[in-house]
Protein backbone atom coordinates (compact mmCIF):
# COMPACT_ATOMS: atom_id res chain seq x y z
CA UNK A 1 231.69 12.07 217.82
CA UNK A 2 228.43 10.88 217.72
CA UNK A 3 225.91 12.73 215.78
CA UNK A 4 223.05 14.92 217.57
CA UNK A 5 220.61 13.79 215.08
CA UNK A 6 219.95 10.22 214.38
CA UNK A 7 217.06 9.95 212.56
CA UNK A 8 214.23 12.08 211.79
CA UNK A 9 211.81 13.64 214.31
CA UNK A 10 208.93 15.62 214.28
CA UNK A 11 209.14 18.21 216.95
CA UNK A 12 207.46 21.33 217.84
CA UNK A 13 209.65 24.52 218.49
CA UNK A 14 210.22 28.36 218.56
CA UNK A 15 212.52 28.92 214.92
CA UNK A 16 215.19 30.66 216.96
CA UNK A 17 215.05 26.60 218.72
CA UNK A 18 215.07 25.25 215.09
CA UNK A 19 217.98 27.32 213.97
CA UNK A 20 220.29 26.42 216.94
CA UNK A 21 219.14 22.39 215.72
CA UNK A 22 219.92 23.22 212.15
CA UNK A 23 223.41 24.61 213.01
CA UNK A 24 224.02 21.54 214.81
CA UNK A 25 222.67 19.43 212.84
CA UNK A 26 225.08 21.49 210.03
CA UNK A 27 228.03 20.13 212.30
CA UNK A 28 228.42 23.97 213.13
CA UNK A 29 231.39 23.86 215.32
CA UNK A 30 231.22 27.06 217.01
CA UNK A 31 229.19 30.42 217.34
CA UNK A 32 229.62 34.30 218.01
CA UNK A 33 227.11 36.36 219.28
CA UNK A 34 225.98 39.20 221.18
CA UNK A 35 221.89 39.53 222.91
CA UNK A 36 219.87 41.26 220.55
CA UNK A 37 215.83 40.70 219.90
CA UNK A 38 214.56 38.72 218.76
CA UNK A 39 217.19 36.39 218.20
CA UNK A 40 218.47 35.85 221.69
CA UNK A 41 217.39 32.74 222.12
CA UNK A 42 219.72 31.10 219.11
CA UNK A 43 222.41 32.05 221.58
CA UNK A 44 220.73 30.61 224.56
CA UNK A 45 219.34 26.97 222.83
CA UNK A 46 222.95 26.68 220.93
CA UNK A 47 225.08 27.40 224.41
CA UNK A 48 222.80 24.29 226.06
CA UNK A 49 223.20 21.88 222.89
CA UNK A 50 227.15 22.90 222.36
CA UNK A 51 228.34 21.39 225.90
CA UNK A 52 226.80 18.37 225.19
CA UNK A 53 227.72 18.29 221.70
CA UNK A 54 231.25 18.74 221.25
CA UNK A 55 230.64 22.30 220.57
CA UNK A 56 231.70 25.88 221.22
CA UNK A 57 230.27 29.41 222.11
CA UNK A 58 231.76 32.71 222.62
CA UNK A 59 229.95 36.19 223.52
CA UNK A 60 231.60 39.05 222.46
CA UNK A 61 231.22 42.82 223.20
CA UNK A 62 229.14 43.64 220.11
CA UNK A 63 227.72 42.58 217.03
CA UNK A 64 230.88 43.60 215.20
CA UNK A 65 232.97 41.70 217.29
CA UNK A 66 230.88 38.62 216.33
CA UNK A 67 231.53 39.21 212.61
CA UNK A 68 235.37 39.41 212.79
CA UNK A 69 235.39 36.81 215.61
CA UNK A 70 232.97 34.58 213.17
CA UNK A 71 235.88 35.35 210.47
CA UNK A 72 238.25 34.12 212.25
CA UNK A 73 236.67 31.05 213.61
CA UNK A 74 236.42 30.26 209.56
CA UNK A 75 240.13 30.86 209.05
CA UNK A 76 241.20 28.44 211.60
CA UNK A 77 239.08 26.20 209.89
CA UNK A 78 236.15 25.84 211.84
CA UNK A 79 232.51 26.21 210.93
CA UNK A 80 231.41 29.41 212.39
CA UNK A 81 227.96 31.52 212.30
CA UNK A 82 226.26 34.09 213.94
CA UNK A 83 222.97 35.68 214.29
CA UNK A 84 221.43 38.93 214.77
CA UNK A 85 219.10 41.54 214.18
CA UNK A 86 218.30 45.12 213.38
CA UNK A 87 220.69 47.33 215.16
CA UNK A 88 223.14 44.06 215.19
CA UNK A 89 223.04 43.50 211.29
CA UNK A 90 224.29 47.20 210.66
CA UNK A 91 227.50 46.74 212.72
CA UNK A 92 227.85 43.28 210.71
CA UNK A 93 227.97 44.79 207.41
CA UNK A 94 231.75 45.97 207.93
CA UNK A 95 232.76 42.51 208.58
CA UNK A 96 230.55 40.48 206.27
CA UNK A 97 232.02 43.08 203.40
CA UNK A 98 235.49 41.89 204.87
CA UNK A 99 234.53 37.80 204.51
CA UNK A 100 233.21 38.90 200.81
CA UNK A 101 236.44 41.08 199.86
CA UNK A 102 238.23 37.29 201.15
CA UNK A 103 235.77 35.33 200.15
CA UNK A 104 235.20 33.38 203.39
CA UNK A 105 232.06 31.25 204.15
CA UNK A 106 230.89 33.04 206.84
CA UNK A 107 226.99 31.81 208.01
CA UNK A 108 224.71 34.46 209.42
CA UNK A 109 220.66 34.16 210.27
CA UNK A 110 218.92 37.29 210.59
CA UNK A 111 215.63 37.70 212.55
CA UNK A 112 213.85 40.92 210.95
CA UNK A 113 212.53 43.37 213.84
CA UNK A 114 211.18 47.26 212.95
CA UNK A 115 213.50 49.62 211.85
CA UNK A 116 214.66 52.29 211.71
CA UNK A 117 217.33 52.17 214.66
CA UNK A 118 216.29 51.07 217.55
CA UNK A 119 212.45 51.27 216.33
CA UNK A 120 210.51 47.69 217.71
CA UNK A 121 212.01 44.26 218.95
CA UNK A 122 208.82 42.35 217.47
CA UNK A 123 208.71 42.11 213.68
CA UNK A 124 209.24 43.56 210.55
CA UNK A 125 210.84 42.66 206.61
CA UNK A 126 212.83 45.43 206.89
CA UNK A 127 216.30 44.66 206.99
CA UNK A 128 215.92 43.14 203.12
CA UNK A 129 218.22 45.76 202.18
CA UNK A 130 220.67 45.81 204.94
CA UNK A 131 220.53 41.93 204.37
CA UNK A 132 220.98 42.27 200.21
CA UNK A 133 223.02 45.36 199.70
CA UNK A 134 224.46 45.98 202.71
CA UNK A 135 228.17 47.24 203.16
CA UNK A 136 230.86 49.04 200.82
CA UNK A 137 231.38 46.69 197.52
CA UNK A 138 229.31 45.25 195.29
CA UNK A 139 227.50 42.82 197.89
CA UNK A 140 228.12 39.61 196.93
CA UNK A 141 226.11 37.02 199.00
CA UNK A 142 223.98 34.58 199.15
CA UNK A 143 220.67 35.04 200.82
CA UNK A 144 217.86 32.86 201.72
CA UNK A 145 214.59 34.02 202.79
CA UNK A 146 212.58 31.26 205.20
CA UNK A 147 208.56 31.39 205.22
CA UNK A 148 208.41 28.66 208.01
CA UNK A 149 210.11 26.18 210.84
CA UNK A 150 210.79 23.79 208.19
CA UNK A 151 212.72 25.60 205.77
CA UNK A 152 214.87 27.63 209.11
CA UNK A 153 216.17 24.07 209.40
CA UNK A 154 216.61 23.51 206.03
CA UNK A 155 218.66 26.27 204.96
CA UNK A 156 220.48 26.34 207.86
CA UNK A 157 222.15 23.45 206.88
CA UNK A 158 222.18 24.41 203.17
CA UNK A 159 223.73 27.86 204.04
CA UNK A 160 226.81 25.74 205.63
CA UNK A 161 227.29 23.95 202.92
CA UNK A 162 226.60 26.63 200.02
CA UNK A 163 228.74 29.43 202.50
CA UNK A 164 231.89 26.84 201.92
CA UNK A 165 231.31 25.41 198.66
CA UNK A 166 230.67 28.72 197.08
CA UNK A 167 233.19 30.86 199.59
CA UNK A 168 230.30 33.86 199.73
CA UNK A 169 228.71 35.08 202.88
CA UNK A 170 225.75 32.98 203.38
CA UNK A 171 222.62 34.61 204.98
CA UNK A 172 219.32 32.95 206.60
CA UNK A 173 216.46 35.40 206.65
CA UNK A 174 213.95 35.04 209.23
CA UNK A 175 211.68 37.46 211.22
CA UNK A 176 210.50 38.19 215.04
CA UNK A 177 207.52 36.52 214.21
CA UNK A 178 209.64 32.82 212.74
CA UNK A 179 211.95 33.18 215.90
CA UNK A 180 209.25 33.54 218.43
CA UNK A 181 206.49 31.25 217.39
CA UNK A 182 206.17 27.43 217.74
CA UNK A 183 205.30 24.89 215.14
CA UNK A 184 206.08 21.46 213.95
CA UNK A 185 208.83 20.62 211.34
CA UNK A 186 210.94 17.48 210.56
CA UNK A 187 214.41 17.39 212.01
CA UNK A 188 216.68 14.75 210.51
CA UNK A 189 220.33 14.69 209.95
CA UNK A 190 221.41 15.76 206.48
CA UNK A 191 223.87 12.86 205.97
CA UNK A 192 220.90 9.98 206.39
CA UNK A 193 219.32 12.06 203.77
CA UNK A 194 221.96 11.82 201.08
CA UNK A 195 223.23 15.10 202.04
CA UNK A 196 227.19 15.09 202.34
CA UNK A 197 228.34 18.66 204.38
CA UNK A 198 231.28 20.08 202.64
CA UNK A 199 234.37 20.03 204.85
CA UNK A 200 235.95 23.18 206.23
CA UNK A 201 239.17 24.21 205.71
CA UNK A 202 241.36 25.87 207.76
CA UNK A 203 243.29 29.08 205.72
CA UNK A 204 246.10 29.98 208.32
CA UNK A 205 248.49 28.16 210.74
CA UNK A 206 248.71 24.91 208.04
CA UNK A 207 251.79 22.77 208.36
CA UNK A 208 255.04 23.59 206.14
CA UNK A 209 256.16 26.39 204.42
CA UNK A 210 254.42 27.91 201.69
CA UNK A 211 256.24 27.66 198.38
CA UNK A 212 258.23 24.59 199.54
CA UNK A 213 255.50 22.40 201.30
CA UNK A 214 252.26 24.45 199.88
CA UNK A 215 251.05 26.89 197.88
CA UNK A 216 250.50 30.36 199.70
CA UNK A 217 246.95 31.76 200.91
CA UNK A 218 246.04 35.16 199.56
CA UNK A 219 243.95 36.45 201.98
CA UNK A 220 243.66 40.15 201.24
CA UNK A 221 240.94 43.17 201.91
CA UNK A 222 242.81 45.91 201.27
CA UNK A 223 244.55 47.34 197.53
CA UNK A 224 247.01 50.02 197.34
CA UNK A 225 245.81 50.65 193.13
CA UNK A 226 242.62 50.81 191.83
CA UNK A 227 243.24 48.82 188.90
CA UNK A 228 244.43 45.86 191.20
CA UNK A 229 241.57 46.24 192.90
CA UNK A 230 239.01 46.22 190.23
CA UNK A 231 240.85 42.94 188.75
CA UNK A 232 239.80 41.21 192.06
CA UNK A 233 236.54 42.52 192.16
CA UNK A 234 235.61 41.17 188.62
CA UNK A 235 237.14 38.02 189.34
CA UNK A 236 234.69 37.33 191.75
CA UNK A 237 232.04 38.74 189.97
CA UNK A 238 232.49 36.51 187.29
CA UNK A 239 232.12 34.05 189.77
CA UNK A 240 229.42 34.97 191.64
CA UNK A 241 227.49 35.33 188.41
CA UNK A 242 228.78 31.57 187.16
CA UNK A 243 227.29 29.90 190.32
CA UNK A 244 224.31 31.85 190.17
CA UNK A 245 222.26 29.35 188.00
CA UNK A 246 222.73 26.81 190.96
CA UNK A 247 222.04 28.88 193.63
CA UNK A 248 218.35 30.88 192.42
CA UNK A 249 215.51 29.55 194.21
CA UNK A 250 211.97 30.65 194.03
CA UNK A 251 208.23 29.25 193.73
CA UNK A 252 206.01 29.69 191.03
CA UNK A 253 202.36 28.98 191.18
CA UNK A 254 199.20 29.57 188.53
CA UNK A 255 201.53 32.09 186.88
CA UNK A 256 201.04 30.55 183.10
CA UNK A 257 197.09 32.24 182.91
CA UNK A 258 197.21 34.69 185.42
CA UNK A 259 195.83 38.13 185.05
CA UNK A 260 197.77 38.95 188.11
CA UNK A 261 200.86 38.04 190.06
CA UNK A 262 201.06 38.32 193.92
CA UNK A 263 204.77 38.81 194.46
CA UNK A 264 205.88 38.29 198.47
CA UNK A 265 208.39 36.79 200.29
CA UNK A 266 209.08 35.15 203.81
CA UNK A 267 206.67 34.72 206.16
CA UNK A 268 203.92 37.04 204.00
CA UNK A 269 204.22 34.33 201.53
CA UNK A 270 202.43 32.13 203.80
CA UNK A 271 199.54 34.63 203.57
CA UNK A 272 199.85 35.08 200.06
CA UNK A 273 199.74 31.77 198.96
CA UNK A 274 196.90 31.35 200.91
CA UNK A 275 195.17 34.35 199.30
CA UNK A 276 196.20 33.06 196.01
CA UNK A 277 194.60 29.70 196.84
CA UNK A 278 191.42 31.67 197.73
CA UNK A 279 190.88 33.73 194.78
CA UNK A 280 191.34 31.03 192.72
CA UNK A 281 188.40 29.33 193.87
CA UNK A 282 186.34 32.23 193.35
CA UNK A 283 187.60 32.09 189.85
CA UNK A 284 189.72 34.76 189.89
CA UNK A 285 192.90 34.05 187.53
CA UNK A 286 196.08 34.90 189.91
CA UNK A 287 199.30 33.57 190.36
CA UNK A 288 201.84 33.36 192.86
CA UNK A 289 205.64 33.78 192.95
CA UNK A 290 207.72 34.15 195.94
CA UNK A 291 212.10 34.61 195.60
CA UNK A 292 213.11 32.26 198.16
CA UNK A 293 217.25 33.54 197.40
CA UNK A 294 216.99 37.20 197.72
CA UNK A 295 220.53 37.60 196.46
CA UNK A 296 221.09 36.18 193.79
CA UNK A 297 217.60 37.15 192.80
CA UNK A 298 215.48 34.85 190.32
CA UNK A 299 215.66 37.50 187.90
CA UNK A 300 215.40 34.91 184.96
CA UNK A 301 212.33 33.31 186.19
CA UNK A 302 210.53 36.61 187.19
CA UNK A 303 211.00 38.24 183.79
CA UNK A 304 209.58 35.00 181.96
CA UNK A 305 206.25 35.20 184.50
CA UNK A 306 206.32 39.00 183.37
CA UNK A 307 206.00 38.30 179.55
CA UNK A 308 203.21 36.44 180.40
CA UNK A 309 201.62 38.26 182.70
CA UNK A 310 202.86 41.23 183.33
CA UNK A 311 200.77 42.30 186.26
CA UNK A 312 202.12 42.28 189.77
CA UNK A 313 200.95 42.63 193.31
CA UNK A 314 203.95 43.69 195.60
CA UNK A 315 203.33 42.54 199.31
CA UNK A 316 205.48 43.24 202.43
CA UNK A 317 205.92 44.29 205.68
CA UNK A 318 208.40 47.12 204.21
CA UNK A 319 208.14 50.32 202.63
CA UNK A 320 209.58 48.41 199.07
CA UNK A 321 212.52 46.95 199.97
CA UNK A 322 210.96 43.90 198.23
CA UNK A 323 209.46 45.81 195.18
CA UNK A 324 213.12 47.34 194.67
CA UNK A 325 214.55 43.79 193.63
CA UNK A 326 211.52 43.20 191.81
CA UNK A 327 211.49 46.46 189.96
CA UNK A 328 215.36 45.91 189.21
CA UNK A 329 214.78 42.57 187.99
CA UNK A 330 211.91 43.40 185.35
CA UNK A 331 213.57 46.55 183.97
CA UNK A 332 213.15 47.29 180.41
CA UNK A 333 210.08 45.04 180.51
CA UNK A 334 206.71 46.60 179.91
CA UNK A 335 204.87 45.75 183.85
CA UNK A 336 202.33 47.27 186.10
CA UNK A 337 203.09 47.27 189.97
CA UNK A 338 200.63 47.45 192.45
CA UNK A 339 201.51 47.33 196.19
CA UNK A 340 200.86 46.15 199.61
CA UNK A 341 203.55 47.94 201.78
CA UNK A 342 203.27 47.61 205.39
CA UNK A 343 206.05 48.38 207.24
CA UNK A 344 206.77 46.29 210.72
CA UNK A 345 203.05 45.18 210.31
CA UNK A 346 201.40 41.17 209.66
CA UNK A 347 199.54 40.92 206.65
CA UNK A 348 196.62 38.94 206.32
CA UNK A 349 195.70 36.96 203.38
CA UNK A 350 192.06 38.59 204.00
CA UNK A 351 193.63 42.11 203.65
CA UNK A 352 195.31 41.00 200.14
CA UNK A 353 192.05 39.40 199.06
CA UNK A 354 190.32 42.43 199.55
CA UNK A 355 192.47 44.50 197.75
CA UNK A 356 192.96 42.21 195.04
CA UNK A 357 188.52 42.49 194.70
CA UNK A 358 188.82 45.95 194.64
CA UNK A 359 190.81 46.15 191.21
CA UNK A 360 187.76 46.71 188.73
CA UNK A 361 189.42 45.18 185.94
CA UNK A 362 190.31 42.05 187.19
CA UNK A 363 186.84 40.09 186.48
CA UNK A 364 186.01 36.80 188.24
């Protein structure tokens, strides 16, 4: 079939818009969903490109019908997402804990809105927990958090391809804010770029017998004796923690002389970076350094900034969902934590400059 994206572009586009491109641009071949804000309009751009594409789209009942439906999209081989939000990524924890348990690349982007329940359909960084830690088990996924148009498209298509090279969910994190506004990015299709997508696989309904023609597929999610179970568990530990070196991304800016570290993630980053930027040319000594995979978390690289300089300023649009990773990944280490916590709100970079000037001891 002929691709959707010959060469690059520059085009100018809500990131729900981008997301549906990146998916396609992925060679996605299908997607699952059910209307929740802010994300509806992933469903809407990806059921206009998929008819003229080649591609597929099913609405189901729910947002947990979209997970298993998503799982079994993946089994038969297909490459198979969803999105959601809020409300929508609570009912997907049961299934994403069942693609983990199977270890199935199942793709999901997540546009934050304000919690709890119901709460706002606008904005928020509040579903980093639900998004990190969310389900029974021990959470192993793969999360990537987006600050801009650019990198929705971007990881899109990396999440396909890490999802089934690594066989662990894959998240995108975006926001209300990402999926509603409009700004340029590059589109261009991965392949012209040196980019090779990993095939899918289908793991049920293969020709032949298995043990005569192929091996079997083990496939299971449920254990009848703990001790089975936590031999399964491990194994995939051990495996999650072997591919973690490849996976960890992050940014790290001025962080060698600091005197303080502004710590963000997402869209805030784009405000702290620019805050950072700021102080620095009022000769204030502060550095910057922003997870960009939320799970695994750059726990290496943070704890190297920390002996360093081992004061940080926590910002987010959350009550300390973000400072919980960052707490967890500097234990034992001797740090001071200050915090911007505003949940469901923007952040400025004004508001962190001015409450980075209000810390006596940090001298110009």
């Amino acid at each position: 079939m002929e691709r959707a994206i010959k060469e690059e572009k520059r085009v100018f586009m809500t990131g729900n818009e981008v997301v549906a491109w990146g998916a396609l641009a992925a060679e996605a071949d299908i997607m699952y969903g059910y209307p929740i804000t802010p994300q509806n309009e992933i469903m809407h751009y990806w059921t206009r490109l998929a008819p003229k594409h080649g591609k597929k789209f099913l609405q189901t009942e729910d947002e947990l019908s979209a997970g298993f439906t998503t799982i079994g999209g993946v089994l038969a081989g297909r490459r198979a997402f969803t999105a959601t939000a809020g409300p929508g990524n609570v009912l997907l924890q049961e299934p994403v804990t069942m693609a983990e348990m199977m270890r199935l690349p199942m793709v999901v982007c997540i546009q934050q809105r304000g919690g709890p329940s119901t709460a706002t359909v606008i904005y928020s960084q509040q579903e980093v927990n639900l998004t990190t830690y969310g389900g029974n088990g021990e959470s192993l996924r793969i999360v990537y958090s987006t600050a801009n148009h650019q990198e929705l498209y971007d990881y899109t298509i990396k999440s396909f391809n890490v999802a089934w090279r690594y066989r662990f969910p894959t998240f995108i994190l975006g926001d209300g804010y990402q999926a509603k506004m409009r700004e340029p990015l590059v589109m261009y299709n991965p392949r012209e770029k040196g980019v090779e997508m990993v095939p899918p696989e289908s793991f049920v309904g293969n020709k032949g017998s298995f043990g005569i023609d192929r091996e079997p597929v083990h496939l299971r999610n449920a254990f009848s004796m703990e001790e089975e179970l936590y031999e399964v568990v491990m194994e995939h530990i051990d495996d999650y923690n072997r591919i973690t070196p490849q996976i960890v991304e992050y940014v790290s800016l001025g962080c060698e002389d600091a005197d303080l570290v502004i710590v963000s993630h997402g869209i805030v980053s784009r405000a702290a970076v620019a805050a950072q930027e700021m102080l620095r040319r009022e000769g204030y000594r502060i550095g910057y350094f922003r997870p960009i995979t939320l799970r695994p978390f750059p726990v290496k690289a943070l704890r190297k900034v920390c002996k360093s300089t081992p004061r940080f300023l926590v910002v987010e649009s959350a009550y300390g969902q973000l400072a919980r990773l960052v707490k967890d990944a500097l234990f034992g280490l001797e740090a001071k934590m200050d915090e911007i916590f505003m949940p469901g709100l923007g952040i400025t970079s004004e508001k962190i400059v001015g409450h980075v000037k209000k810390k006596s001891e940090l001298k110009v």
